[in-house]
N, C-alpha and C. Protein backbone atom coordinates (compact mmCIF):
# COMPACT_ATOMS: atom_id res chain seq x y z
N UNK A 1 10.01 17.65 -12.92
CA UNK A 1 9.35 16.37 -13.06
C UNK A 1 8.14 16.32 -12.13
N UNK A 2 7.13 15.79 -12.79
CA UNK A 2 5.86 15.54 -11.66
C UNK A 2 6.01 14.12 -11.14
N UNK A 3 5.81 14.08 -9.92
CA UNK A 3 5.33 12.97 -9.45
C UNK A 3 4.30 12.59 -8.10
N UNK A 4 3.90 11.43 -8.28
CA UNK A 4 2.82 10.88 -7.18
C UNK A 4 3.58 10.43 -6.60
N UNK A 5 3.55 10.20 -4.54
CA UNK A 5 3.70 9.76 -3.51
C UNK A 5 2.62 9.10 -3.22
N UNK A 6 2.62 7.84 -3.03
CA UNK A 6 1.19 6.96 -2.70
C UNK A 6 1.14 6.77 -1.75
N UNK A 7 0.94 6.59 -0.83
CA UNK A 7 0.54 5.98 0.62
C UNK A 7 -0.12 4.93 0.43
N UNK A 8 -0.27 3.17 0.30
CA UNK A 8 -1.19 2.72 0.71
C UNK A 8 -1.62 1.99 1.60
N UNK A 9 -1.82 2.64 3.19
CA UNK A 9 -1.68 2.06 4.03
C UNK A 9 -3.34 2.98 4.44
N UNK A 10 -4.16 2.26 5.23
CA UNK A 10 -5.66 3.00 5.21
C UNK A 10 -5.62 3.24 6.73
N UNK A 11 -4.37 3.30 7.63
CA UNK A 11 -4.03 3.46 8.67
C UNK A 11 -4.07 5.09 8.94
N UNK A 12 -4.41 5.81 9.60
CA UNK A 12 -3.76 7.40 9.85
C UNK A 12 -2.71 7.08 10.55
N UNK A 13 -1.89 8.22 9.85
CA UNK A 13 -0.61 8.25 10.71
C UNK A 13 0.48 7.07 10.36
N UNK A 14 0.19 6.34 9.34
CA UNK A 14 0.97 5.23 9.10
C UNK A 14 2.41 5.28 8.74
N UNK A 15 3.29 4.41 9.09
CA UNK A 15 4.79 4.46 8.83
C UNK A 15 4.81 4.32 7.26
N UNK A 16 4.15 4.33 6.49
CA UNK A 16 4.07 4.14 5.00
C UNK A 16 3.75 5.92 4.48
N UNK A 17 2.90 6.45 5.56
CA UNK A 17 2.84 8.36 5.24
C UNK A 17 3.96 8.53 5.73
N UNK A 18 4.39 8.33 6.88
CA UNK A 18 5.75 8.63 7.32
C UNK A 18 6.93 8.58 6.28
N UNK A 19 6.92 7.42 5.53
CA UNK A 19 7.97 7.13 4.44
C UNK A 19 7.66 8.17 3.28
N UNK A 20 6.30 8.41 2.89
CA UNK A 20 6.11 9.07 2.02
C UNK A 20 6.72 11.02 2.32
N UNK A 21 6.47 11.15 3.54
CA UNK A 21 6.58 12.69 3.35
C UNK A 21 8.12 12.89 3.72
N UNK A 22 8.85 11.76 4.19
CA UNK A 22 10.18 12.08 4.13
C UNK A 22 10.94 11.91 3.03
N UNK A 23 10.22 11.33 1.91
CA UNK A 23 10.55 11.25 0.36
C UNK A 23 10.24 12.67 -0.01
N UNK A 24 8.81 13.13 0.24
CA UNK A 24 8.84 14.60 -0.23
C UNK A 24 9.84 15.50 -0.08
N UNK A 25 10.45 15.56 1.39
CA UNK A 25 11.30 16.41 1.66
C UNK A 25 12.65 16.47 0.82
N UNK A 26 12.85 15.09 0.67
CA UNK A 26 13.70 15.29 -0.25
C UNK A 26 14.15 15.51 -1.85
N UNK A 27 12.74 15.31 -2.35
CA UNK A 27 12.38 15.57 -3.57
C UNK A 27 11.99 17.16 -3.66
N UNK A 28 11.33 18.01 -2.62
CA UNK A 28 11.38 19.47 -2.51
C UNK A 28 12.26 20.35 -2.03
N UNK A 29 13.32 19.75 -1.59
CA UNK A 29 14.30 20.67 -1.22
C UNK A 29 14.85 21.41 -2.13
N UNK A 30 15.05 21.16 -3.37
CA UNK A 30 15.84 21.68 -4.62
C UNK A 30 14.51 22.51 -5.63
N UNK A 31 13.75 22.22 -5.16
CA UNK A 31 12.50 22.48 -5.86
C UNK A 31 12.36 22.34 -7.47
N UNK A 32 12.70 21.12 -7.70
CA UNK A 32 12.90 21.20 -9.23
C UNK A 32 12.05 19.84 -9.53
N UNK A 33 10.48 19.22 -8.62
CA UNK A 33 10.32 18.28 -8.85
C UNK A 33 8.46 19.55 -8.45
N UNK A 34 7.26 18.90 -9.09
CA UNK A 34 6.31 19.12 -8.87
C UNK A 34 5.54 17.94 -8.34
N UNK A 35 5.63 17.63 -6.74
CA UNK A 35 5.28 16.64 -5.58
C UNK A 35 3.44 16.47 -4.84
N UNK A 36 3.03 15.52 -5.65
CA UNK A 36 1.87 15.27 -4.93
C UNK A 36 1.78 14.27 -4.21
N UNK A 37 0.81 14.14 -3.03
CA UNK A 37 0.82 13.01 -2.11
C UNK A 37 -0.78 12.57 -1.74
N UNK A 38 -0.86 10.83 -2.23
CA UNK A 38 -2.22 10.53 -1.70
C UNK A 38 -1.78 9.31 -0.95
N UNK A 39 -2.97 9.33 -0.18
CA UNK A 39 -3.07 8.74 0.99
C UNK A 39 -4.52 7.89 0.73
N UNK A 40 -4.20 6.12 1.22
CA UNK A 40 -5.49 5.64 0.97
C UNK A 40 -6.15 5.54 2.32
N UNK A 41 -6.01 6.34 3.26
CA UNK A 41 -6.80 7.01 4.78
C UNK A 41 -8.41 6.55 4.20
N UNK A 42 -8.32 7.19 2.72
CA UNK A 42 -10.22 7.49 2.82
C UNK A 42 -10.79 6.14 1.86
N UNK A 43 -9.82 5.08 1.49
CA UNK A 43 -9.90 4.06 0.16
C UNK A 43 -11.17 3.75 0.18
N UNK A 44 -12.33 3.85 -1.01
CA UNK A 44 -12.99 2.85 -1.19
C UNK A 44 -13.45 2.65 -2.80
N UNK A 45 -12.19 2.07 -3.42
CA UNK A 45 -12.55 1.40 -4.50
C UNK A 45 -13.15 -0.06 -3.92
N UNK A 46 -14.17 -0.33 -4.88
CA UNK A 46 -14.46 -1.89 -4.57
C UNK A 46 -13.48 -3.11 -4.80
N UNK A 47 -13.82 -3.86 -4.15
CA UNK A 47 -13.07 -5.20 -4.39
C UNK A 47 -13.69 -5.78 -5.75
N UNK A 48 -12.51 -6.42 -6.25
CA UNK A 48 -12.88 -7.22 -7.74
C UNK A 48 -13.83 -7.92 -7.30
N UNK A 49 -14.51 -7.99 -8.29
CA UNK A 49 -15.63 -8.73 -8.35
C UNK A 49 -17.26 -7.65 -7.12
N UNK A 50 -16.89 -6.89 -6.72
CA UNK A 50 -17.96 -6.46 -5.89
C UNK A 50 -18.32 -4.83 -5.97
N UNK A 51 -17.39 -4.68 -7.25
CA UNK A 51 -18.09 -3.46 -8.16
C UNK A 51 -17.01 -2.97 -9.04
N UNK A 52 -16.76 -2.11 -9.36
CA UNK A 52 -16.01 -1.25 -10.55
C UNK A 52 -15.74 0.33 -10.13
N UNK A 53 -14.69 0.81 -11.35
CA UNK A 53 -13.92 2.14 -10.92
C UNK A 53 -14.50 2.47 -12.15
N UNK A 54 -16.13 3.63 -12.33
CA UNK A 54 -16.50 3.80 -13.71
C UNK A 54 -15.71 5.94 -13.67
N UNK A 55 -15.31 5.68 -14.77
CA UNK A 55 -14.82 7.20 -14.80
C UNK A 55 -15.87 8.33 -14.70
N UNK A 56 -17.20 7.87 -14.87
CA UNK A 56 -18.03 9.33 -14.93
C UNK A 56 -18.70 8.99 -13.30
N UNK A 57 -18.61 8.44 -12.04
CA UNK A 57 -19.06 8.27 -11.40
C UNK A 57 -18.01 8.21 -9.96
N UNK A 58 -16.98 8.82 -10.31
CA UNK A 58 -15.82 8.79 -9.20
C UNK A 58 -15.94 9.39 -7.48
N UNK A 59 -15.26 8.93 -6.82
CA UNK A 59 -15.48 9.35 -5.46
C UNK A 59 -14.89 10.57 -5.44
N UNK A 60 -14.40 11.22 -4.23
CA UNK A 60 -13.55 12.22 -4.40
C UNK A 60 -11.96 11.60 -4.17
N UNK A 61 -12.12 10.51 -3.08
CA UNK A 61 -10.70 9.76 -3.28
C UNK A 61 -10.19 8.93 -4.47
N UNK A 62 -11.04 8.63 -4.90
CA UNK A 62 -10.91 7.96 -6.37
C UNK A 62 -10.25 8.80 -7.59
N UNK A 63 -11.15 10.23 -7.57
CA UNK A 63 -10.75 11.32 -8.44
C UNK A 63 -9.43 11.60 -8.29
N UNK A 64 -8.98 11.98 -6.87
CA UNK A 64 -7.42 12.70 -6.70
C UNK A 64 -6.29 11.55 -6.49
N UNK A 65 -6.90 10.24 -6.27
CA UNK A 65 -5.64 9.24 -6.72
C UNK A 65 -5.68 9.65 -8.43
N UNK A 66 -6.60 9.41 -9.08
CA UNK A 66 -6.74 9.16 -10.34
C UNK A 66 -5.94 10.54 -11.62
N UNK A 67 -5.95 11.33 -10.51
CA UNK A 67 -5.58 12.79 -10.83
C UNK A 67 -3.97 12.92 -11.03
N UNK A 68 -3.68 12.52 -9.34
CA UNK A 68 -2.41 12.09 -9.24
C UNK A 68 -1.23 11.49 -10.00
N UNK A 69 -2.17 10.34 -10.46
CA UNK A 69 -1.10 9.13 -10.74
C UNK A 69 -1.09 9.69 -12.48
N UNK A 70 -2.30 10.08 -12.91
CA UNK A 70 -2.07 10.54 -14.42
C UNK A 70 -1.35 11.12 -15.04
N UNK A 71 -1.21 12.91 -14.06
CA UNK A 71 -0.30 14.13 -14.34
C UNK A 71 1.05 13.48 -14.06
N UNK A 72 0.88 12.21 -13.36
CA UNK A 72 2.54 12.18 -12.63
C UNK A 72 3.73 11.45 -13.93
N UNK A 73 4.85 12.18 -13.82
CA UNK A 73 5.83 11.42 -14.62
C UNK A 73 6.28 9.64 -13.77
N UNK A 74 6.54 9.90 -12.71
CA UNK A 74 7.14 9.60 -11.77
C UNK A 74 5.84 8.94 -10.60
N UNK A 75 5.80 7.74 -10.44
CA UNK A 75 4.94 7.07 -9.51
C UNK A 75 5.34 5.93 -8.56
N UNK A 76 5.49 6.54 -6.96
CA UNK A 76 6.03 5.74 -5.93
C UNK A 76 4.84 5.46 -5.10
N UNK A 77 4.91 4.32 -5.14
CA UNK A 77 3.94 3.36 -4.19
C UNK A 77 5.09 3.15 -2.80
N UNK A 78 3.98 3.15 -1.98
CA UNK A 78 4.98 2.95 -0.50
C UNK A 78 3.62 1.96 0.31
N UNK A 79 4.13 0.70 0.54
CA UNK A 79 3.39 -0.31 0.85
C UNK A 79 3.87 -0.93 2.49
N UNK A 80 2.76 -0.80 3.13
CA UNK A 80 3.09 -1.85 4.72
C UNK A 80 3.42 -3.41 4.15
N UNK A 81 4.11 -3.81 4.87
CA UNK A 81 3.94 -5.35 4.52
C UNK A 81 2.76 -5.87 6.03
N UNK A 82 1.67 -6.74 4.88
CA UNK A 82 0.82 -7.58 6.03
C UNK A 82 1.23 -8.90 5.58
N UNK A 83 1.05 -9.69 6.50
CA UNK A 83 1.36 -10.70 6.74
C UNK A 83 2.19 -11.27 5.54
N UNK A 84 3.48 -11.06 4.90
CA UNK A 84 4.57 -10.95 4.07
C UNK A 84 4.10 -10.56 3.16
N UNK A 85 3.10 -10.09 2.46
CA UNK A 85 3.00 -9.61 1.25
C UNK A 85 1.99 -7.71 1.23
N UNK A 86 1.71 -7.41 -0.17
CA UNK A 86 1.37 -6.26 -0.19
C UNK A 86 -0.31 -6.17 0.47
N UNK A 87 -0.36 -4.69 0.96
CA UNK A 87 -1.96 -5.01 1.42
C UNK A 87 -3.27 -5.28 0.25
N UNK A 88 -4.30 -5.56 0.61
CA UNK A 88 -5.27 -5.91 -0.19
C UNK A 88 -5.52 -4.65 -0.72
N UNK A 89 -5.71 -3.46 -0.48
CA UNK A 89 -6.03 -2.32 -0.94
C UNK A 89 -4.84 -1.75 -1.96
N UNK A 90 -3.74 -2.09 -1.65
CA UNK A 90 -2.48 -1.95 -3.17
C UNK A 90 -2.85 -2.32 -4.13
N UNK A 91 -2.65 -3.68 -4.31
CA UNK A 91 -2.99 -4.75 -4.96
C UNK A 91 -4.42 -4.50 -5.76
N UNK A 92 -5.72 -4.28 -5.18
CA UNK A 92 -6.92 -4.34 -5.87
C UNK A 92 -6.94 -2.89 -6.55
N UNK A 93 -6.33 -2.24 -6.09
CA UNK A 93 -6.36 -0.78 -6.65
C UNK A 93 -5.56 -1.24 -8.50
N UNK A 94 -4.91 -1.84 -8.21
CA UNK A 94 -4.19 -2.05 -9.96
C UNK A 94 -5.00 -2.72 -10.46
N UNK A 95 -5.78 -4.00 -9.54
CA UNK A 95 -6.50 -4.79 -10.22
C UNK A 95 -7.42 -3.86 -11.25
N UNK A 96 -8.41 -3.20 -10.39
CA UNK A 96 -8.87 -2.37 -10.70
C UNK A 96 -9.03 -1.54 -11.73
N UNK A 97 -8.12 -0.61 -11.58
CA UNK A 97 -7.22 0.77 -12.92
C UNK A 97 -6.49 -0.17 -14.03
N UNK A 98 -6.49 -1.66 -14.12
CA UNK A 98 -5.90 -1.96 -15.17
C UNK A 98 -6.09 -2.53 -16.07
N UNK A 99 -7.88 -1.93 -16.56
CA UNK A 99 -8.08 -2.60 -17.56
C UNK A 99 -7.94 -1.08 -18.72
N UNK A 100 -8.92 -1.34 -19.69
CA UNK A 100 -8.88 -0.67 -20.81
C UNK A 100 -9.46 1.16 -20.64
N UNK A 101 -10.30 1.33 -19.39
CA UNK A 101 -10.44 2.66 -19.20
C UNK A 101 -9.18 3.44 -18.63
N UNK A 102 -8.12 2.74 -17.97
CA UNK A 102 -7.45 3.67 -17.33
C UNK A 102 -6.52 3.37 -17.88
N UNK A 103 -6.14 2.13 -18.99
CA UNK A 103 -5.10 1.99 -19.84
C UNK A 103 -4.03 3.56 -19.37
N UNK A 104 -4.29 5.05 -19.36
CA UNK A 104 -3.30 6.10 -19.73
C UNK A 104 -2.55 5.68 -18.45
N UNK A 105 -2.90 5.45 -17.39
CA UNK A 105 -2.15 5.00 -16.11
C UNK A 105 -0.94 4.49 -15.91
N UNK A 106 -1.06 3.75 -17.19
CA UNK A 106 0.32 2.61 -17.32
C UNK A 106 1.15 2.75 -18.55
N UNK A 107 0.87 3.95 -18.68
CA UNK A 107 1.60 4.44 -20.05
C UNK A 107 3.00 5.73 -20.25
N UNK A 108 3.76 5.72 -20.02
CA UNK A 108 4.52 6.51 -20.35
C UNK A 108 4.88 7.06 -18.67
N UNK A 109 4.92 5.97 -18.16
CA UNK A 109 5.31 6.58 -17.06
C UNK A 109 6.55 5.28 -16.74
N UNK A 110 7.11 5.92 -15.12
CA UNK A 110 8.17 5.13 -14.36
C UNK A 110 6.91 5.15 -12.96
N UNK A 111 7.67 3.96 -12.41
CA UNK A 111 7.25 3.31 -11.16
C UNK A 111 8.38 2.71 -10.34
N UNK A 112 7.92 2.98 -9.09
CA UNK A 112 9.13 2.84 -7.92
C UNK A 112 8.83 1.84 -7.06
N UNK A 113 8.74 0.96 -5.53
CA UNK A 113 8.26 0.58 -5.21
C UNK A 113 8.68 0.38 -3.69
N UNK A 114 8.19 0.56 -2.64
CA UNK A 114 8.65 0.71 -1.63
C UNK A 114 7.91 -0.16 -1.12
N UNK A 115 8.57 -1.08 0.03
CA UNK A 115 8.03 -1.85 0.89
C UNK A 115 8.29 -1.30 2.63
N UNK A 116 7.48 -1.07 3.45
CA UNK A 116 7.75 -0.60 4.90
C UNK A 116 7.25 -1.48 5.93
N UNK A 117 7.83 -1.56 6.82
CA UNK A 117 7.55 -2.20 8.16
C UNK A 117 8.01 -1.55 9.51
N UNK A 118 7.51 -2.10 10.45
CA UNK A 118 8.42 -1.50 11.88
C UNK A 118 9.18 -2.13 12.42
N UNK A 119 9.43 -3.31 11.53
CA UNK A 119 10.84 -4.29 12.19
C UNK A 119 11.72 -4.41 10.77
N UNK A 120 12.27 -5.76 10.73
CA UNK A 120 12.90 -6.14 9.81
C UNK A 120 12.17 -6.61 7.89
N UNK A 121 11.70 -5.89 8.06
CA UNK A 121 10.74 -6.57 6.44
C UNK A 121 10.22 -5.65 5.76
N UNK A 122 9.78 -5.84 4.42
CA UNK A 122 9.36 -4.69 3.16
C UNK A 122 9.52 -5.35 2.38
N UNK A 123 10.39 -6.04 1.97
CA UNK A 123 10.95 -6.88 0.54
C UNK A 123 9.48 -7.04 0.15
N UNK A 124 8.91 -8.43 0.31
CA UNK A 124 8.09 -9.18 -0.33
C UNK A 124 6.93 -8.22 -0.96
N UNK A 125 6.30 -7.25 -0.12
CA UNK A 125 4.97 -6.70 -0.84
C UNK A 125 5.73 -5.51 -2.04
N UNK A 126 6.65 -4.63 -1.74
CA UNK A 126 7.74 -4.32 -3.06
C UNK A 126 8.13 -5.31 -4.39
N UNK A 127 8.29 -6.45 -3.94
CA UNK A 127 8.31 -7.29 -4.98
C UNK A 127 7.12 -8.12 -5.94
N UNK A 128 6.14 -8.02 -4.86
CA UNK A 128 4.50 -8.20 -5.58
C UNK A 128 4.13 -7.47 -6.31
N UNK A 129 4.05 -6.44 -5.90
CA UNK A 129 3.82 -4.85 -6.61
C UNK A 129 4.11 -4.69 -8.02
N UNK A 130 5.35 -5.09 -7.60
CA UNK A 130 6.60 -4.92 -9.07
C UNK A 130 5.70 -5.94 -10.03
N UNK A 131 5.48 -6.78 -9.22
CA UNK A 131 5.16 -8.08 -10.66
C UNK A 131 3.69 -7.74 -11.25
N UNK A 132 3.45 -7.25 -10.58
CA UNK A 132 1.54 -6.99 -10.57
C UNK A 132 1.67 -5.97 -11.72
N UNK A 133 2.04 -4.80 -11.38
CA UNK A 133 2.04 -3.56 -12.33
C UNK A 133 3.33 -3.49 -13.36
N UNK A 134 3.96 -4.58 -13.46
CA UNK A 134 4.72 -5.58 -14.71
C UNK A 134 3.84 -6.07 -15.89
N UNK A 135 3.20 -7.29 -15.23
CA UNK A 135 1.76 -7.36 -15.84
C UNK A 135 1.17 -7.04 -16.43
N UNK A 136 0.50 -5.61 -16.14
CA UNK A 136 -0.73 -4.77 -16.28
C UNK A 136 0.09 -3.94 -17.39
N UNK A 137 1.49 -3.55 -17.34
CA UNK A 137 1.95 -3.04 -18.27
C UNK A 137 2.51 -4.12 -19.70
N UNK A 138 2.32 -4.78 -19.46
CA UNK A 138 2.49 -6.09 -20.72
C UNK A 138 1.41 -6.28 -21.18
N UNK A 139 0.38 -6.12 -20.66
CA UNK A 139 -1.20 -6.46 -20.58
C UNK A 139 -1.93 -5.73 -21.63
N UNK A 140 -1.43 -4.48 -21.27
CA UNK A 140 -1.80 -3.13 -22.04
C UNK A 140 -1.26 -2.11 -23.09
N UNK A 141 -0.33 -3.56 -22.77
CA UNK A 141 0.70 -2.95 -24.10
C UNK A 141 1.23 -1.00 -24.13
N UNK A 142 1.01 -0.89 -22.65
CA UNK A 142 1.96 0.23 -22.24
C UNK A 142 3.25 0.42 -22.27
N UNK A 143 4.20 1.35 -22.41
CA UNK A 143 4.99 1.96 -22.36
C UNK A 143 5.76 2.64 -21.27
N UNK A 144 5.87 1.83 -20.34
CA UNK A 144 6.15 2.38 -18.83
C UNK A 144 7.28 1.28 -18.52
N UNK A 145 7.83 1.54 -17.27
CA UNK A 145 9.44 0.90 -16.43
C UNK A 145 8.52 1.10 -15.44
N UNK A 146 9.01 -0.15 -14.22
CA UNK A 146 9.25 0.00 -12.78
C UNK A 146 10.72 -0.07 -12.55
N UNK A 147 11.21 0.36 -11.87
CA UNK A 147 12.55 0.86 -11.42
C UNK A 147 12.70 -0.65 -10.68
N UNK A 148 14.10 -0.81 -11.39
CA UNK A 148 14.66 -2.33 -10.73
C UNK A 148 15.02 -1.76 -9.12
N UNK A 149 15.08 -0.90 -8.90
CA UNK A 149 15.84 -0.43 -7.25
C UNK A 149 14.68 -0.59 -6.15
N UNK A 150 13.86 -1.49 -5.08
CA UNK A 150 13.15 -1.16 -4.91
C UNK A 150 13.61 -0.85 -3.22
N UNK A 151 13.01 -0.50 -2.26
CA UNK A 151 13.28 0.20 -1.24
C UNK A 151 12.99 -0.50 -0.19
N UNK A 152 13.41 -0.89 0.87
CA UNK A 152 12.55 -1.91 2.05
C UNK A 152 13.08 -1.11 3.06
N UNK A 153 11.84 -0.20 3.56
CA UNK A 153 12.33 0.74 4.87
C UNK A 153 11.71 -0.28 6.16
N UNK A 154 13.38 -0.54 7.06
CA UNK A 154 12.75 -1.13 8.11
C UNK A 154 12.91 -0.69 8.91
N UNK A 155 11.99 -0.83 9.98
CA UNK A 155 11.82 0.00 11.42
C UNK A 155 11.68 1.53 11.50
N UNK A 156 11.11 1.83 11.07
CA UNK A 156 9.99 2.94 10.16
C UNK A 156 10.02 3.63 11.11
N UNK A 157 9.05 3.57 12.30
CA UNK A 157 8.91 4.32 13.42
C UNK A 157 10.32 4.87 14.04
N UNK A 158 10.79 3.62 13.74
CA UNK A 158 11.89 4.47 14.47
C UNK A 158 12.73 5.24 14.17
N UNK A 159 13.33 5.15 12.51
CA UNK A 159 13.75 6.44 11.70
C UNK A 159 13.60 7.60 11.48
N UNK A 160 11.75 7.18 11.13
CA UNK A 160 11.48 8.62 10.69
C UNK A 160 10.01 9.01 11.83
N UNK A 161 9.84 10.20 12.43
CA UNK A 161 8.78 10.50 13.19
C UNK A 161 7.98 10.66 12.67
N UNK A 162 6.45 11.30 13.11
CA UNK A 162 5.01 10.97 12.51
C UNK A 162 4.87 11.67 11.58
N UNK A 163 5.99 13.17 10.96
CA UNK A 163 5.80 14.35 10.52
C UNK A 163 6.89 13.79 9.35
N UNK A 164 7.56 12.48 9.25
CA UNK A 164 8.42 12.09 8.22
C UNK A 164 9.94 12.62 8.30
N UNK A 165 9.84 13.12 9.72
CA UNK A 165 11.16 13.92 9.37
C UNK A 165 12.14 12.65 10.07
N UNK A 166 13.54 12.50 9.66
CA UNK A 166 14.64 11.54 10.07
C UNK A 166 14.93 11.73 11.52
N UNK A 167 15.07 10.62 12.50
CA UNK A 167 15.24 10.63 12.98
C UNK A 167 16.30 9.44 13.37
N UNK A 168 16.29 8.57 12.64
CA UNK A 168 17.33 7.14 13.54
C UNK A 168 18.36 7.26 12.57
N UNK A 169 19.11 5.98 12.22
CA UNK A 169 20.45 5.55 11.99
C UNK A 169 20.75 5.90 10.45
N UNK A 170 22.13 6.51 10.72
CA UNK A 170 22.86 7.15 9.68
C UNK A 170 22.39 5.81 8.13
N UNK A 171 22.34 4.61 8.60
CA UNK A 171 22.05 3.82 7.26
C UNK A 171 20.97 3.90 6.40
N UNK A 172 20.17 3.88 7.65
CA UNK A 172 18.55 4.54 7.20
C UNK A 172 18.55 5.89 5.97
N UNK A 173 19.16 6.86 6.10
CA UNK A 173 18.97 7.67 5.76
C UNK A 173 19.74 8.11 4.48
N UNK A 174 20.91 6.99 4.91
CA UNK A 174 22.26 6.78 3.30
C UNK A 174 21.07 6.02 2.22
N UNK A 175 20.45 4.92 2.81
CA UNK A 175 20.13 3.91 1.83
C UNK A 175 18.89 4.77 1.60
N UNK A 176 17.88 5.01 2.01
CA UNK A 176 16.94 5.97 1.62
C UNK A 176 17.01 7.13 0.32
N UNK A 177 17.69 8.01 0.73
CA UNK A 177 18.37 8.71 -0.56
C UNK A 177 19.14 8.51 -1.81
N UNK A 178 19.93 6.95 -1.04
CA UNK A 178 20.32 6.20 -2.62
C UNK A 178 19.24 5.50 -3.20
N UNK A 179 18.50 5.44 -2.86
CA UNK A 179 17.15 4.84 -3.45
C UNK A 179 15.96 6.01 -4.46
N UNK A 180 16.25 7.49 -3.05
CA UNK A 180 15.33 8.26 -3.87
C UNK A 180 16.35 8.85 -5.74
N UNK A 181 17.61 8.75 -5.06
CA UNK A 181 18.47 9.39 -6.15
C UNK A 181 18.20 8.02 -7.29
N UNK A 182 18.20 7.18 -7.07
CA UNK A 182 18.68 6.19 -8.77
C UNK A 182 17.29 6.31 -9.00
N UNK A 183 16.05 6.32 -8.25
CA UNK A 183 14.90 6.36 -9.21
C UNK A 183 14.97 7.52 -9.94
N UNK A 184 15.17 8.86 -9.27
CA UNK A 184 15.22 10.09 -9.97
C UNK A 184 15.81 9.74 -11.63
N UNK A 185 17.15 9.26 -11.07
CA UNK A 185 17.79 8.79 -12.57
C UNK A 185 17.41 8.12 -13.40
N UNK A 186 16.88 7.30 -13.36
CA UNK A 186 15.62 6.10 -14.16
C UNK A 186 15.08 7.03 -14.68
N UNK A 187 13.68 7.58 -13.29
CA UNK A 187 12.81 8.42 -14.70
C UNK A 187 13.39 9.76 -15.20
N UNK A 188 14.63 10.68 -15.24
CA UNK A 188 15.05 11.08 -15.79
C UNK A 188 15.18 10.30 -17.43
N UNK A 189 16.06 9.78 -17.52
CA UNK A 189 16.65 8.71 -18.68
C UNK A 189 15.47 8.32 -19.22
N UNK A 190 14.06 7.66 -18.72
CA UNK A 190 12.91 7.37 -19.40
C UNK A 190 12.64 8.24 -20.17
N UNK A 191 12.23 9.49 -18.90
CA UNK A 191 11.35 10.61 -19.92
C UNK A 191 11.56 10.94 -21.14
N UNK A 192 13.06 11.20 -21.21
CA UNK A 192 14.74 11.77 -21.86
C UNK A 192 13.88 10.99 -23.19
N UNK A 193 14.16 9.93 -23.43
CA UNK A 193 13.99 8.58 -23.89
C UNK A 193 12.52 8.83 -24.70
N UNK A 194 11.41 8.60 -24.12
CA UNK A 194 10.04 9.13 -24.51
C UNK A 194 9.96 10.66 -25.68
N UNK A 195 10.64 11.22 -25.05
CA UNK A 195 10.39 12.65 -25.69
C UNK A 195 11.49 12.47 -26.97
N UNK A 196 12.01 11.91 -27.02
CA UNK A 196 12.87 11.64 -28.12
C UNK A 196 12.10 10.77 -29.35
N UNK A 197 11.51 9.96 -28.56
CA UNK A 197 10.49 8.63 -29.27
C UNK A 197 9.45 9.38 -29.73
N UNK A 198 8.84 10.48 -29.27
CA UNK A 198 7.61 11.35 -29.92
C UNK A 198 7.96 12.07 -30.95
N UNK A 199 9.19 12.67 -31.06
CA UNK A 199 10.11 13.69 -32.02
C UNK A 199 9.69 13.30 -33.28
């Protein structure tokens, strides 16, 4: 299975990369998943209204999100929560990709949704997310799931170190993997599902 790891936190070093590459690890250990990872470190799509994402004119960060999220079966967003909800750069990025040029974006794929913090919180910008790229897939009359399971890693720093690898409490790391495992299963069952629907 291919999939995208998103980062969108424009922080280096952020507990949202942190979340992301300790998802890798566990999605590459078995090696039966083809794992890419972007990071919005370098973001500069415009804000709505203060320009556009034209396909023949792409950045290079623009290109390899865009690259990413296309080839991918499988697409996990991993979001900081600011001030209770998702950051502005999540959020405008769908705004963005969800009209009629990138329509393939929202098509035939699964979506996951992770919310992170360094204390107690994640819920709310996981649950924005969800509704946003809900939307955009009703919108567009795509063919895609977000995974009802969504993930709220709290106290980030302190779980996992800067390199993603585990470090804190045995719960952390139960609920983490039951999270990476039922999405696996989702877009398993989707794909399953799709390729049957093309037959």
């Amino acid at each position: 299975m291919k999939i995208a790891l998103i980062s969108t936190s424009s922080r280096k070093n952020s507990n949202s990369l942190r979340f992301i590459n300790y998802v890798r690890q566990l999605l590459t250990a078995d090696e039966q998943h083809e794992v890419s990872i972007v990071t919005f470190e370098q973001y500069d799509i415009p804000y709505v209204g203060q320009g556009s994402v034209k396909p023949e004119t792409l950045t290079p960060f623009q290109q390899e999100l865009i690259d990413a999220w296309e080839s991918a079966d499988l697409v996990i967003f991993a979001m900081p929560e600011y001030n209770w909800t998702a950051p502005p750069q999540a959020t405008n990025t769908i705004h963005q990709l969800g009209g009629p040029a990138y329509k393939h974006l929202f098509d035939n794929k699964v979506f996951a949704m992770v919310g992170v913090s360094n204390g107690r919180g994640g819920r709310q910008p996981a649950l924005d997310m969800t509704t946003v790229v809900n939307k955009i897939i009703s919108f567009t009359n795509s063919y895609s799931i977000v995974s009802p399971k969504l993930y709220e890693s709290h106290e980030t720093d302190k779980n996992l170190d800067e390199n993603g690898n585990f470090v804190g409490h045995d719960v952390y790391e139960r609920t983490a993997k039951a999270f990476v495992d039922y999405t696996l299963q989702v877009a398993q069952r989707w794909i399953g599902s799709e390729q049957l629907t093309e037959r």
